[in-house]
N, C-alpha and C. Protein backbone atom coordinates (compact mmCIF):
# COMPACT_ATOMS: atom_id res chain seq x y z
N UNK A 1 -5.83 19.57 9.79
CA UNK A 1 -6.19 18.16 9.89
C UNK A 1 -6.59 17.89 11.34
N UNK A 2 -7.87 17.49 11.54
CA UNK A 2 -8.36 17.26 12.63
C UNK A 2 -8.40 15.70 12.88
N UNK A 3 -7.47 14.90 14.24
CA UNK A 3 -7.57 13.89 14.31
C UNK A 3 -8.98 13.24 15.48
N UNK A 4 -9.30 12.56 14.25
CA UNK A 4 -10.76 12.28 14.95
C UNK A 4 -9.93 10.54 16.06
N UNK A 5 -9.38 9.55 15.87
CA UNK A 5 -9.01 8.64 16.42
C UNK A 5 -8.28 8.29 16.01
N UNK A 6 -7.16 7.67 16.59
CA UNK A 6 -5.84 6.92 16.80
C UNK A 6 -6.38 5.40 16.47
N UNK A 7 -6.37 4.73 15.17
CA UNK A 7 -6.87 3.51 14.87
C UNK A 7 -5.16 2.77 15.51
N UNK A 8 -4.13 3.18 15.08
CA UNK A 8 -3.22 2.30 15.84
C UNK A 8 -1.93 3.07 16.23
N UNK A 9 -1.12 2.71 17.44
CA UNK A 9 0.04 3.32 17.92
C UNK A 9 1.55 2.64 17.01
N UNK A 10 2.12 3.21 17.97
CA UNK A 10 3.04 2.05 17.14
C UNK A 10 3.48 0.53 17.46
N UNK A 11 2.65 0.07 18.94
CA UNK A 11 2.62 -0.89 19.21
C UNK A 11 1.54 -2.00 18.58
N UNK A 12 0.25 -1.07 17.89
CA UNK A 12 -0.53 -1.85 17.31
C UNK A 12 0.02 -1.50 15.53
N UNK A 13 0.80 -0.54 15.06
CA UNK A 13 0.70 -0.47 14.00
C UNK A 13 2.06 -1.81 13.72
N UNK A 14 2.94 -1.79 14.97
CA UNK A 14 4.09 -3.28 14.66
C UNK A 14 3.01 -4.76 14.58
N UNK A 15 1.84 -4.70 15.74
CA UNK A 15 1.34 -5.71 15.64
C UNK A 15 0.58 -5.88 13.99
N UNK A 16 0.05 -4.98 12.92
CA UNK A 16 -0.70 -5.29 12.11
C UNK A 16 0.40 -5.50 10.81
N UNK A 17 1.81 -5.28 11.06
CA UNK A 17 2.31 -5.50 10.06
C UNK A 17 2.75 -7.54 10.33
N UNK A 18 2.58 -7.65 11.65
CA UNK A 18 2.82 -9.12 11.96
C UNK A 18 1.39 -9.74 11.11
N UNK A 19 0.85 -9.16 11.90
CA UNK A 19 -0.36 -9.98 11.27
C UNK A 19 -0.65 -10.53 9.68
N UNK A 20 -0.27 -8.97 9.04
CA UNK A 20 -0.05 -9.18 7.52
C UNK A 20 1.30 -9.95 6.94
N UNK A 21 2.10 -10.28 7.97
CA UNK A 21 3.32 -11.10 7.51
C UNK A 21 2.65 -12.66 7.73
N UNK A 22 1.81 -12.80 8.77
CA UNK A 22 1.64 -14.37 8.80
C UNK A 22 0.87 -14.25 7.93
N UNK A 23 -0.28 -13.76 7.60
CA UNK A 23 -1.26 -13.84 6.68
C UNK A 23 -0.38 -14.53 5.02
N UNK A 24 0.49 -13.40 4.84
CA UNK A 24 1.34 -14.14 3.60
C UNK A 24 1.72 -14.98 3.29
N UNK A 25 2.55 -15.61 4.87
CA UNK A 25 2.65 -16.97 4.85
C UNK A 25 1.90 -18.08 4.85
N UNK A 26 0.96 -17.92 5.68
CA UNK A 26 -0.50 -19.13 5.29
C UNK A 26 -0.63 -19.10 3.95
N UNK A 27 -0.76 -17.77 3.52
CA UNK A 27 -1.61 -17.87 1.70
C UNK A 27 -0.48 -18.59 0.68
N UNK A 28 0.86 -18.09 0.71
CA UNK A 28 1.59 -18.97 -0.07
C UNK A 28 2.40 -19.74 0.60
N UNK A 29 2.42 -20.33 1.52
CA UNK A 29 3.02 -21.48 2.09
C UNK A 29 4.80 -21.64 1.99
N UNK A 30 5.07 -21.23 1.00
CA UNK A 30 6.97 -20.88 0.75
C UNK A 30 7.12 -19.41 0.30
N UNK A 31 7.96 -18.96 0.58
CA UNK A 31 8.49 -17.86 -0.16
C UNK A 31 9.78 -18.02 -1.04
N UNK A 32 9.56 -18.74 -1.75
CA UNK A 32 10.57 -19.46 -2.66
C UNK A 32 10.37 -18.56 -4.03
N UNK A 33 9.04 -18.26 -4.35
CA UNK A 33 8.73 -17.51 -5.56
C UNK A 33 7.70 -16.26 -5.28
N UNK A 34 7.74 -15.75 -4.30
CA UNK A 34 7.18 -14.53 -3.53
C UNK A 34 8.47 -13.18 -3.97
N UNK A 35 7.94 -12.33 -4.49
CA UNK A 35 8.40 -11.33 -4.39
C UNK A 35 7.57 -10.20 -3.59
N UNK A 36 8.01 -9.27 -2.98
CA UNK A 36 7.36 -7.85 -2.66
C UNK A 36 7.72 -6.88 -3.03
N UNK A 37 6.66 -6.01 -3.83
CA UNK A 37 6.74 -4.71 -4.77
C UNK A 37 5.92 -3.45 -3.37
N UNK A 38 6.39 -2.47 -2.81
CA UNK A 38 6.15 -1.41 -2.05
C UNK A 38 5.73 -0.63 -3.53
N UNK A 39 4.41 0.38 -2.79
CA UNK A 39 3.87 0.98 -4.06
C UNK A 39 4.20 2.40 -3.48
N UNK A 40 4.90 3.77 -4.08
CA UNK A 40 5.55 4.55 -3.37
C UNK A 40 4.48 5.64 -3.02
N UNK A 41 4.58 6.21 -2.02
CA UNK A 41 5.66 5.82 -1.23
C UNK A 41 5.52 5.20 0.16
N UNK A 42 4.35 5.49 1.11
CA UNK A 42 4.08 4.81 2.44
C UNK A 42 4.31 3.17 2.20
N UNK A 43 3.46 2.37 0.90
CA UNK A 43 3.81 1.55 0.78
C UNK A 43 5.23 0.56 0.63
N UNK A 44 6.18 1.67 0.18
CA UNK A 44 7.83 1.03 0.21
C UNK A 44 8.28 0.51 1.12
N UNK A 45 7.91 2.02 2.45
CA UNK A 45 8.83 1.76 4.07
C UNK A 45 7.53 0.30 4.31
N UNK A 46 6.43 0.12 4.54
CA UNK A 46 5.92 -0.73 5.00
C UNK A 46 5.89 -2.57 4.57
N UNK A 47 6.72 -2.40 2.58
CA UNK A 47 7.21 -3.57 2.07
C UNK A 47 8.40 -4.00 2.54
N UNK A 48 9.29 -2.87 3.23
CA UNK A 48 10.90 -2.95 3.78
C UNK A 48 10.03 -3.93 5.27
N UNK A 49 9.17 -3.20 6.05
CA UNK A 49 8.81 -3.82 7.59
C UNK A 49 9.04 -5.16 6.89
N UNK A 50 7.66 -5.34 6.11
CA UNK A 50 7.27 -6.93 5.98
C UNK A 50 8.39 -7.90 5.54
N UNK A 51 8.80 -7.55 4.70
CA UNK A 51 10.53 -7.77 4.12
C UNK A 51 11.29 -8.69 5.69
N UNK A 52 11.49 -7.61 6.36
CA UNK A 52 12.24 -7.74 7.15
C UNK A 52 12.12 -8.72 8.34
N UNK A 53 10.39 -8.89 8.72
CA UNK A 53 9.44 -9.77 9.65
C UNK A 53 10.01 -11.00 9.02
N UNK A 54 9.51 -11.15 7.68
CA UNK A 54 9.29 -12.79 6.69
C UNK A 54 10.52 -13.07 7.05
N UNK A 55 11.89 -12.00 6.97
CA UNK A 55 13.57 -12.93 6.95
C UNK A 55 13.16 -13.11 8.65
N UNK A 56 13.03 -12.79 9.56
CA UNK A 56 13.29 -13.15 10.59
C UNK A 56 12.64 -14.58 11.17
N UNK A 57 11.32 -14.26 10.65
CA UNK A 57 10.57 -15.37 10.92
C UNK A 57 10.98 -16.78 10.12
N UNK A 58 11.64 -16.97 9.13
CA UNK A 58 11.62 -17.58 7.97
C UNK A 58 13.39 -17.97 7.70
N UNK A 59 13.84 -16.84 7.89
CA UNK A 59 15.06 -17.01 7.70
C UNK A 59 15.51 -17.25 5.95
N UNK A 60 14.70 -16.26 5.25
CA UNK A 60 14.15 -16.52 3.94
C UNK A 60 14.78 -14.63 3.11
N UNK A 61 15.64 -14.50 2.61
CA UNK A 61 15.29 -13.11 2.00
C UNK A 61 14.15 -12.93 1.28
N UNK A 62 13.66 -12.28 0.67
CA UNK A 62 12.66 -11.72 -0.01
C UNK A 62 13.11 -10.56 -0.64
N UNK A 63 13.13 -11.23 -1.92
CA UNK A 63 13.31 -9.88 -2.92
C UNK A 63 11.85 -8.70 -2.75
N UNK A 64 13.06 -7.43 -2.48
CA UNK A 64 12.28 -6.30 -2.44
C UNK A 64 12.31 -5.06 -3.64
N UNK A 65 10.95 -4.77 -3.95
CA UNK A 65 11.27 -3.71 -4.88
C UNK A 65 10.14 -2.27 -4.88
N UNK A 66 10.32 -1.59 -5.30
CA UNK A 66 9.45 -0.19 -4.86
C UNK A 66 8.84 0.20 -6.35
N UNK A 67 7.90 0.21 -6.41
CA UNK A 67 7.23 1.03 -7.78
C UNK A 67 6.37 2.00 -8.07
N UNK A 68 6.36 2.66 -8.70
CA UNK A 68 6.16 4.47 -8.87
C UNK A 68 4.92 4.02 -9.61
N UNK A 69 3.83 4.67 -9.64
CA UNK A 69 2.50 4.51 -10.29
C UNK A 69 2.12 6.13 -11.03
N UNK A 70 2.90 6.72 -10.67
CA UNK A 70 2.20 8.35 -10.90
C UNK A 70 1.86 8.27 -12.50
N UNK A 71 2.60 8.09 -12.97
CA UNK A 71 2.42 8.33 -14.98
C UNK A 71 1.34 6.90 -14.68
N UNK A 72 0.77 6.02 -14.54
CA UNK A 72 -0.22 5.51 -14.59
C UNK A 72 -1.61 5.65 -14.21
N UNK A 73 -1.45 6.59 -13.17
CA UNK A 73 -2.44 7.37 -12.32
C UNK A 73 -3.82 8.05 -13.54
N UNK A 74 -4.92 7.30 -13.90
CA UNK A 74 -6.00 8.21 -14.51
C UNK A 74 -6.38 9.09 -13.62
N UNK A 75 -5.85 9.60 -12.56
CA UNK A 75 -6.83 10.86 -11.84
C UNK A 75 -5.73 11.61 -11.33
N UNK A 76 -4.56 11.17 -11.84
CA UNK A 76 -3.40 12.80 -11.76
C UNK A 76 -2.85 12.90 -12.80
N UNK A 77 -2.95 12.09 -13.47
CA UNK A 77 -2.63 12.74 -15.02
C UNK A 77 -3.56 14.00 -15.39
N UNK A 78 -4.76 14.49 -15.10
CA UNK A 78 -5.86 15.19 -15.08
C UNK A 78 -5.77 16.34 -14.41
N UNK A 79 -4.74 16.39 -12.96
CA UNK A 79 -4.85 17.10 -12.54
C UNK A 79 -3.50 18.04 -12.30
N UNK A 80 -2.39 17.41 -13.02
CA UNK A 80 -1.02 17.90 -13.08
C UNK A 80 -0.61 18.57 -14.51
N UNK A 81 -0.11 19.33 -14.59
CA UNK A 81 0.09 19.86 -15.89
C UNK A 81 1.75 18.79 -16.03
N UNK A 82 2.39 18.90 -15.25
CA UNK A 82 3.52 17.74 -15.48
C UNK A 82 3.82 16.96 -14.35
N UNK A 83 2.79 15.92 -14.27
CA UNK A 83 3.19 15.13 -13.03
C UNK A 83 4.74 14.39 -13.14
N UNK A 84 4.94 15.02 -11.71
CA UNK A 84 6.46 14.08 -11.55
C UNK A 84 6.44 12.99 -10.72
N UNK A 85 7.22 11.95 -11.90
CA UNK A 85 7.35 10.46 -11.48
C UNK A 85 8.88 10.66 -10.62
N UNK A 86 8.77 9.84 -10.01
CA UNK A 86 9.92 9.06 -8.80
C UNK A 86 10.43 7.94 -9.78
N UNK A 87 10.73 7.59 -8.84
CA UNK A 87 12.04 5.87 -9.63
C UNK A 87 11.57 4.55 -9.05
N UNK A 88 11.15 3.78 -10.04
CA UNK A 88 10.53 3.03 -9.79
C UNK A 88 11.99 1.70 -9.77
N UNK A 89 12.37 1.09 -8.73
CA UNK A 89 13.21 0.19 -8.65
C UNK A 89 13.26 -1.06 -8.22
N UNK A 90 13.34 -1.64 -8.89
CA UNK A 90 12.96 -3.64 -8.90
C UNK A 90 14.13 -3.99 -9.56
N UNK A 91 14.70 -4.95 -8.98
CA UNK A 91 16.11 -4.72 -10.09
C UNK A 91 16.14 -6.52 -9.62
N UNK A 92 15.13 -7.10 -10.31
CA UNK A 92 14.89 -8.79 -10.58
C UNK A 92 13.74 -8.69 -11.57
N UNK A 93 13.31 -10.06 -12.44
CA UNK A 93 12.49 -10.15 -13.08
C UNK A 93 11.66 -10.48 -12.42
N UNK A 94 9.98 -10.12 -12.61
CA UNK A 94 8.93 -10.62 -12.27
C UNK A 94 8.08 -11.70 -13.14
N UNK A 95 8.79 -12.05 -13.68
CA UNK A 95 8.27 -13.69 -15.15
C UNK A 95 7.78 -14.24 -14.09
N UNK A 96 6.56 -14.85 -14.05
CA UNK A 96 6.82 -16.10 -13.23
C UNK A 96 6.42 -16.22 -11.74
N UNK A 97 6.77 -15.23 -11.11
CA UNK A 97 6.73 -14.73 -9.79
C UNK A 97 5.13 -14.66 -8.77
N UNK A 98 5.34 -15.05 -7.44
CA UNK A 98 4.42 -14.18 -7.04
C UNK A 98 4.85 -13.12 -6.65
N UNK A 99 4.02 -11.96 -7.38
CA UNK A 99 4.51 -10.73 -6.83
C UNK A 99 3.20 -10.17 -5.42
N UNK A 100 3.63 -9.35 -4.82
CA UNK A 100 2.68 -8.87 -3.70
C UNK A 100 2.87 -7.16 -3.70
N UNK A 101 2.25 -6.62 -4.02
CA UNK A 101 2.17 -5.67 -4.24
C UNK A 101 1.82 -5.12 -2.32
N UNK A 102 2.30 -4.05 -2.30
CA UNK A 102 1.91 -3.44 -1.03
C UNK A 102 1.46 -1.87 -0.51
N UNK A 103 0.64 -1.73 -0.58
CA UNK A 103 0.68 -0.29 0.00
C UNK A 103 0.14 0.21 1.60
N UNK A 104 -0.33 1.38 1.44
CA UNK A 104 -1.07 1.87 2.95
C UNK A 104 -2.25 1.57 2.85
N UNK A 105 -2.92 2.28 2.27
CA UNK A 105 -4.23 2.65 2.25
C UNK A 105 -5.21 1.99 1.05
N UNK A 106 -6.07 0.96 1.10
CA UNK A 106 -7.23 0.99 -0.01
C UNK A 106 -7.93 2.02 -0.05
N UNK A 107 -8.22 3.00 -1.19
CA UNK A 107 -9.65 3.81 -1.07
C UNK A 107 -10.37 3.08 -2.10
N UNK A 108 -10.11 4.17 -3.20
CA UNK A 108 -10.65 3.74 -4.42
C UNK A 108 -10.65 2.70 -5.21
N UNK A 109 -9.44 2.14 -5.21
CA UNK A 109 -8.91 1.26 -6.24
C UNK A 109 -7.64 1.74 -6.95
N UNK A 110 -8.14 2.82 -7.32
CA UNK A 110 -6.91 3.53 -7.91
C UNK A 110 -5.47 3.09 -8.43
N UNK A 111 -4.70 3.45 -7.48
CA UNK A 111 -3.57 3.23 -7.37
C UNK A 111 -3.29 1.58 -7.47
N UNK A 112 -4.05 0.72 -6.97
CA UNK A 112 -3.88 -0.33 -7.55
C UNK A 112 -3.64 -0.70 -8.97
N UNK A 113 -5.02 -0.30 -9.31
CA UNK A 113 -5.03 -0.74 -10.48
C UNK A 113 -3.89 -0.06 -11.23
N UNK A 114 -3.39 1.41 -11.11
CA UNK A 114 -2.12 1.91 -11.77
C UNK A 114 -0.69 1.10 -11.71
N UNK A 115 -0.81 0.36 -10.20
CA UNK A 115 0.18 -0.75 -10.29
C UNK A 115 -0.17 -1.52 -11.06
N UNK A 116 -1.42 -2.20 -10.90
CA UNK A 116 -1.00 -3.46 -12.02
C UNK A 116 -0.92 -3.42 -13.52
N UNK A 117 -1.42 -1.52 -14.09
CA UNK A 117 -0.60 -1.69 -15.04
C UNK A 117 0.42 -1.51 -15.73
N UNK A 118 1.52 -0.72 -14.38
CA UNK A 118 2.66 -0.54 -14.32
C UNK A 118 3.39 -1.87 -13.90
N UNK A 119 2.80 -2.95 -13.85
CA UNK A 119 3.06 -4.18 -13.43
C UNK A 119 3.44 -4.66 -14.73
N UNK A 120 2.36 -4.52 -15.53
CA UNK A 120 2.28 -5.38 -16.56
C UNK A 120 3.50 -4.52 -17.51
N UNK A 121 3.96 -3.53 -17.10
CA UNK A 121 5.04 -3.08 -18.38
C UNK A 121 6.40 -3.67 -18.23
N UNK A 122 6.37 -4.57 -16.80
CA UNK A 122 7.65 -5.11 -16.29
C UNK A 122 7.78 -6.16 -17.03
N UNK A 123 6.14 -7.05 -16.50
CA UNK A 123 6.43 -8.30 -16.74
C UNK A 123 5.27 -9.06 -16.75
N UNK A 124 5.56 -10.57 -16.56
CA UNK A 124 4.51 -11.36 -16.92
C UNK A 124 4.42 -12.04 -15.45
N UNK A 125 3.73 -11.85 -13.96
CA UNK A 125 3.80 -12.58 -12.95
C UNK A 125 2.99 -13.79 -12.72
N UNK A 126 3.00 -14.61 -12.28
CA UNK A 126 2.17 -16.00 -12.22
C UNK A 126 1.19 -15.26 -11.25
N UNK A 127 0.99 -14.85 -10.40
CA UNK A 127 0.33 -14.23 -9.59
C UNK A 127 0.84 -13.01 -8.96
N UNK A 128 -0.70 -12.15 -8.75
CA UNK A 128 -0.28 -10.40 -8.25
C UNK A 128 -1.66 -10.78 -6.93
N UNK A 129 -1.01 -10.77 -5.92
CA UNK A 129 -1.72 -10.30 -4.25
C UNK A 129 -1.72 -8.58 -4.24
N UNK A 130 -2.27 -8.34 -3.07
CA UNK A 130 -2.32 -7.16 -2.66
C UNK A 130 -2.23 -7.12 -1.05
N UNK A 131 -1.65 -6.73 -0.86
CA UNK A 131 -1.18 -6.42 0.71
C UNK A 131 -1.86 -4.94 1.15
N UNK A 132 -2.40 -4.55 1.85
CA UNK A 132 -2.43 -2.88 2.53
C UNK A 132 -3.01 -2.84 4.27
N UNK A 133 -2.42 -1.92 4.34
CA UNK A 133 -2.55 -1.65 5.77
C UNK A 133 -3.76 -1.22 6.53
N UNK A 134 -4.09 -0.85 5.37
CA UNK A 134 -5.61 -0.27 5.86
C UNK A 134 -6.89 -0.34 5.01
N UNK A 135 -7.83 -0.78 4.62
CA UNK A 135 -9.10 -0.75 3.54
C UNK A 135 -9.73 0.17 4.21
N UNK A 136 -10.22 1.08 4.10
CA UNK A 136 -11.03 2.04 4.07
C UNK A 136 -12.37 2.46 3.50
N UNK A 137 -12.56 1.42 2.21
CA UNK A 137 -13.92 1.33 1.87
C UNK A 137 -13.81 2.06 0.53
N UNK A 138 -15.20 2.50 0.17
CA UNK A 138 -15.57 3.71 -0.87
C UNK A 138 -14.88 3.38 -2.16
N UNK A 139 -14.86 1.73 -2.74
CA UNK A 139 -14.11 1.71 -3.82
C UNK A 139 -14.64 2.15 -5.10
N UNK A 140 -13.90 2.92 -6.21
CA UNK A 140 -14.46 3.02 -7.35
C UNK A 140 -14.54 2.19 -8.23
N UNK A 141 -13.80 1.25 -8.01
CA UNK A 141 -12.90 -0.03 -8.78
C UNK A 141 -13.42 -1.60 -8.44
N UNK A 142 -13.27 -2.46 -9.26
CA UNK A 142 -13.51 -3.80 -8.64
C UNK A 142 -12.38 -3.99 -7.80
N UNK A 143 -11.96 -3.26 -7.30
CA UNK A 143 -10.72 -4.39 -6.42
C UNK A 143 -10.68 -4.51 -4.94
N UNK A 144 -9.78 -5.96 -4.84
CA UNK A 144 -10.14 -5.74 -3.47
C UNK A 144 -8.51 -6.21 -3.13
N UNK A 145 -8.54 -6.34 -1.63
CA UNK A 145 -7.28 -6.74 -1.05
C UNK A 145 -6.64 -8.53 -0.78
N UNK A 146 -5.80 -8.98 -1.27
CA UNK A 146 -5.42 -10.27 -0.81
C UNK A 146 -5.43 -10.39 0.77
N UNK A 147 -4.84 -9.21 1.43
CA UNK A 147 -4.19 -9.23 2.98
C UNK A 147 -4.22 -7.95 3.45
N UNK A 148 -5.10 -8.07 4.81
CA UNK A 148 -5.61 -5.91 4.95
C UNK A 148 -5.59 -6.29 6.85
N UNK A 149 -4.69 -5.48 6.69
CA UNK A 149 -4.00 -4.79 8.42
C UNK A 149 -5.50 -4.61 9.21
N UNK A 150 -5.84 -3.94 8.53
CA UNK A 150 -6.89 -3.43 9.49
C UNK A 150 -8.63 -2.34 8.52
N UNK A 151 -9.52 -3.17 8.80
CA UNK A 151 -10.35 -2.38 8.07
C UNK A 151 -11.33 -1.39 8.70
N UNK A 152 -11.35 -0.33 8.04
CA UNK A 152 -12.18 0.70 8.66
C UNK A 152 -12.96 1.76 8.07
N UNK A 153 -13.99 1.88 8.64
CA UNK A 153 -15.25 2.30 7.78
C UNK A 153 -14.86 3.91 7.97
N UNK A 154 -15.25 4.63 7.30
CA UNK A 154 -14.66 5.73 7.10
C UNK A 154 -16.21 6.50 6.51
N UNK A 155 -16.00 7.61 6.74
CA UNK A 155 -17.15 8.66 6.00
C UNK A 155 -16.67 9.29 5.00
N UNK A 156 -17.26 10.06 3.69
CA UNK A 156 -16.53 10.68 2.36
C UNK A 156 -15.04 11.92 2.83
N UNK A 157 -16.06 12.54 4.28
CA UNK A 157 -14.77 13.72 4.35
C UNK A 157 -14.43 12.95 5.43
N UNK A 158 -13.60 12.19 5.58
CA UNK A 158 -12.63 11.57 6.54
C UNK A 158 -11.72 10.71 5.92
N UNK A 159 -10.11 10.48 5.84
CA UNK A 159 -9.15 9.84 5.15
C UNK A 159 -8.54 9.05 6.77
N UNK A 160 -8.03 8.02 6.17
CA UNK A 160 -6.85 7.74 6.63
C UNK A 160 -5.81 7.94 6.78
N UNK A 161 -4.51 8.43 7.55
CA UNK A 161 -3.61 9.04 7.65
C UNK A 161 -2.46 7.93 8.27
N UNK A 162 -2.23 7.80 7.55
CA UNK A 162 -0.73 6.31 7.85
C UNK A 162 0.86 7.10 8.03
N UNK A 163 1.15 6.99 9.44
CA UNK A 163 2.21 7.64 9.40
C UNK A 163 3.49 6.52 9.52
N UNK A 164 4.86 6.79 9.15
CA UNK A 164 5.80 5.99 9.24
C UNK A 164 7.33 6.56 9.83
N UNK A 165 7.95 6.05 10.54
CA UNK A 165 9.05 6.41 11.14
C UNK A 165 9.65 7.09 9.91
N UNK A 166 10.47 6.64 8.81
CA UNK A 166 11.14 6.71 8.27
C UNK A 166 10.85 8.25 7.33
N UNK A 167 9.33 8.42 7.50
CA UNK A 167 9.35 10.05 7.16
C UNK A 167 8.35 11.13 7.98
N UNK A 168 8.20 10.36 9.09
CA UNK A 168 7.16 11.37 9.94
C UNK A 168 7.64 11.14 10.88
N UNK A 169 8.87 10.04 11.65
CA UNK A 169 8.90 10.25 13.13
C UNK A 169 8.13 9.92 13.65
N UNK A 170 7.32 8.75 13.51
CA UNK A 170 6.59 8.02 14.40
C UNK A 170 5.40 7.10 13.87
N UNK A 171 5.35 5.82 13.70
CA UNK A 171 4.20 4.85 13.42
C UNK A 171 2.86 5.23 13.89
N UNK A 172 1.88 5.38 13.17
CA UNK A 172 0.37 5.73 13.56
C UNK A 172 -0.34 5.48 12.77
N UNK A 173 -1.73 4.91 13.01
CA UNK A 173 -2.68 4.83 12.09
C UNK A 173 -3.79 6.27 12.65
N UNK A 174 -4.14 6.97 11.51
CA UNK A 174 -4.95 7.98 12.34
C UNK A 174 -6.00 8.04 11.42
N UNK A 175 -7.41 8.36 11.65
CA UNK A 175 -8.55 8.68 10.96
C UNK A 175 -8.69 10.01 11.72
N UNK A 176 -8.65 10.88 10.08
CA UNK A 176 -8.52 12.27 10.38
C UNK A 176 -9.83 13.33 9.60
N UNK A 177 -10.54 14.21 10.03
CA UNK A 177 -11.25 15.19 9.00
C UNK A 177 -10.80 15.83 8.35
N UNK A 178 -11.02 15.56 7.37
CA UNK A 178 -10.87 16.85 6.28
C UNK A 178 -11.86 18.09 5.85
N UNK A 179 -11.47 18.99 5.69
CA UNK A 179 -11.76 20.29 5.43
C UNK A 179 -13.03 19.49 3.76
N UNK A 180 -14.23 20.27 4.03
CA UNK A 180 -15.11 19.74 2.92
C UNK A 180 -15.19 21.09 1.96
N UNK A 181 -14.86 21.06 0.86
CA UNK A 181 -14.35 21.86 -0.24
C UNK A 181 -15.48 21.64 -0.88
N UNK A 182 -16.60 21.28 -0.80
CA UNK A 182 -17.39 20.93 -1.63
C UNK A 182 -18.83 22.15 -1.01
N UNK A 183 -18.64 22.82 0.27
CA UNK A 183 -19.98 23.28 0.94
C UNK A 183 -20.02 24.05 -0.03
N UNK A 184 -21.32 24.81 -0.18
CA UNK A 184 -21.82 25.63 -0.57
C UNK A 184 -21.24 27.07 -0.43
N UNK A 185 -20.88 27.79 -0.72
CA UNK A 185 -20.07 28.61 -0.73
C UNK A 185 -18.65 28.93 -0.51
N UNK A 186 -18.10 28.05 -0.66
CA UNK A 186 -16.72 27.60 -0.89
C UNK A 186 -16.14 27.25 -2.35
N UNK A 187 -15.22 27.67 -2.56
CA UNK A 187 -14.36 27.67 -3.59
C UNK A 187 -13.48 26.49 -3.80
């Protein structure tokens, strides 16, 4: 993995989770019926940050919950002979709710959309946002983001690389190359 630029340290990656915490608050004005769903896994540790900003700022808990998308996934179901799911844990109802879904990275759509229809096996929410840290572009999907950290144009062989204390030892936003599997004489 070749890092082409440092989009944020961890002084700008604390500042973009602020940013995406006020952003929430302008858009729904109380967090009285706000929930936050982390989509696993970068998205969990980064629903715990925001979680944690809103009580400080707010003085408000915020129900937090983490949800597993893999068995919803149309493009690893395809590619796993037995994809293994994680634990998806929300342990409140979402009837009713705004829920905010959160992750790292927009690419495709993907994984969104696998949340929302791992969403829909929970429950019935009055409204579903989308929170992510990064849009990146290249969607396959209609979707887009309620609230986005930071957007950045990206080329096909280049990803985003979202790192987090809690499993890499250190906050970073990085735009990195990837190895192109696709040249001409390559396997």
């Amino acid at each position: 993995m070749k890092i082409i630029e440092t989009i944020a340290d961890e002084l700008g990656f604390a500042r973009t989770i602020s940013r995406l915490a006020h952003e929430i608050l302008e858009r729904n004005k109380t967090l009285e019926n706000v929930v936050l769903i982390g989509i696993r896994t970068r998205g969990e540790y980064i629903a715990r940050r925001l979680a944690a900003y809103l009580e400080e700022v707010e003085d408000v808990t915020v129900p937090l919950g983490v949800l597993d998308v893999t068995m919803y996934r149309d493009d690893v179901r395809g590619h796993l002979k037995q994809p293994l799911p994680h634990t998806t844990e929300i342990s409140f109802d979402i009837d009713g709710k705004t829920v905010i879904l959160v992750d790292d990275v927009l690419y495709t759509g993907r994984t969104a959309r696998a949340a929302l229809d791992a969403l829909a096996d929970l429950g019935r929410p009055a409204c579903v946002q989308l929170a992510i840290l990064v849009d990146r572009g290249h969607r396959q999907l209609p979707i887009r983001a309620d609230f986005t950290g930071k957007s950045v144009t990206t080329l096909e062989h280049e990803e985003i690389c979202v790192l987090v204390k809690e499993i890499d030892e250190r906050d970073a936003i990085l735009l990195v190359e990837t190895p192109d599997h696709q040249q001409p004489g390559k396997d």
